[in-house]
Protein backbone atom coordinates (compact mmCIF):
# COMPACT_ATOMS: atom_id res chain seq x y z
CA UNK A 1 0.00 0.00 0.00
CA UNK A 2 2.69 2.57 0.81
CA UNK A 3 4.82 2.15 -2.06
CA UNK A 4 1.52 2.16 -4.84
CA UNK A 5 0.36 5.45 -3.06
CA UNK A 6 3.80 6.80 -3.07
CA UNK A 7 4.37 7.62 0.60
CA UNK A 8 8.06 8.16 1.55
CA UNK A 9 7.74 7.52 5.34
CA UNK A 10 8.97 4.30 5.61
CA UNK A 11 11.63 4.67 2.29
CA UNK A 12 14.73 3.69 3.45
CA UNK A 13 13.32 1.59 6.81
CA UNK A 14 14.59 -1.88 6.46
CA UNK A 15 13.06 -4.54 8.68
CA UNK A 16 15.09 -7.41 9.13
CA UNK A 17 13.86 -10.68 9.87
CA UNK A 18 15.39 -13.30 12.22
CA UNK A 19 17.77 -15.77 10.42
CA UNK A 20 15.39 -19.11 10.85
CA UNK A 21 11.92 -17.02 9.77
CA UNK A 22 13.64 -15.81 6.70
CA UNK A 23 14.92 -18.94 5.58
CA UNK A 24 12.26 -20.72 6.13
CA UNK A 25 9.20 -18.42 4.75
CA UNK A 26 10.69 -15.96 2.54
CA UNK A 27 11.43 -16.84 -1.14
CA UNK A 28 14.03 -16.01 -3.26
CA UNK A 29 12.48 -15.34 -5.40
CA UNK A 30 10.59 -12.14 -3.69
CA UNK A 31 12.24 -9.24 -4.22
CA UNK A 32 11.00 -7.03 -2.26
CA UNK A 33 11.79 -9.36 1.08
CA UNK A 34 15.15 -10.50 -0.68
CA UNK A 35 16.32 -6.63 -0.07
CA UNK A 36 14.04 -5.38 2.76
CA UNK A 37 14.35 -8.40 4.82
CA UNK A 38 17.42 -10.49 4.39
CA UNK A 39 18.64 -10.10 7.52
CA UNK A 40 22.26 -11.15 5.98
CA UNK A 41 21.98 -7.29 3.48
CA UNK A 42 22.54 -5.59 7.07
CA UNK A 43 26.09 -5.65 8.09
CA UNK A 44 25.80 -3.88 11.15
CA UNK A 45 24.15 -7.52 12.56
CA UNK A 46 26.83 -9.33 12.75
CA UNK A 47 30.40 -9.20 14.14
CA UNK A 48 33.75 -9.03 12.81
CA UNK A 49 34.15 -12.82 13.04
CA UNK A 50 30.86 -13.29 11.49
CA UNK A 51 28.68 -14.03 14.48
CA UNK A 52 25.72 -12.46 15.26
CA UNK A 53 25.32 -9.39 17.37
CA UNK A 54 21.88 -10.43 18.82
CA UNK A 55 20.30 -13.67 19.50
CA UNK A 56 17.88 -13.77 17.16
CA UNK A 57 15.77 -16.78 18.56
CA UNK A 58 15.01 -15.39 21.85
CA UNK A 59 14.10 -11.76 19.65
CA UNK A 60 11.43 -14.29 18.23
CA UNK A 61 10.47 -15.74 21.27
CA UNK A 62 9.92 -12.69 22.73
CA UNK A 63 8.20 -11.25 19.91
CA UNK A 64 5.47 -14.42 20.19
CA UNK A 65 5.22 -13.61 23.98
CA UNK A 66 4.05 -9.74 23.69
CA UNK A 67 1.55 -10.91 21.00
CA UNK A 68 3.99 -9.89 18.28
């Protein structure tokens, strides 16, 4: 809806997805999650030795508890 009505708000918000949930129900073939929501396009997640910077499991857990 934002992007056929043109609104600029949310432009240049990305909104990464946890590692499992994006492997498991995002495509490949989906643009639009491929570059919004790969969680791997955000460098500033992980470390310098590749790792992580956030448990991204108990993000989802805790995302499920609050009703997320």
């Amino acid at each position: 809806h934002l992007q056929s009505s043109k609104d600029k708000y949310f432009e240049l918000t990305g909104v990464p997805a946890d590692v499992f949930h994006f492997g498991a129900k995002h495509k490949e073939s989906n643009q639009h999650c491929q570059f919004w929501c790969n969680p791997v396009a955000f460098p500033e997640l992980t470390k310098e030795d590749g790792k992580w910077r956030i448990n991204m499991p108990v993000c989802e857990q805790t995302n499920v508890w609050l009703g997320g």
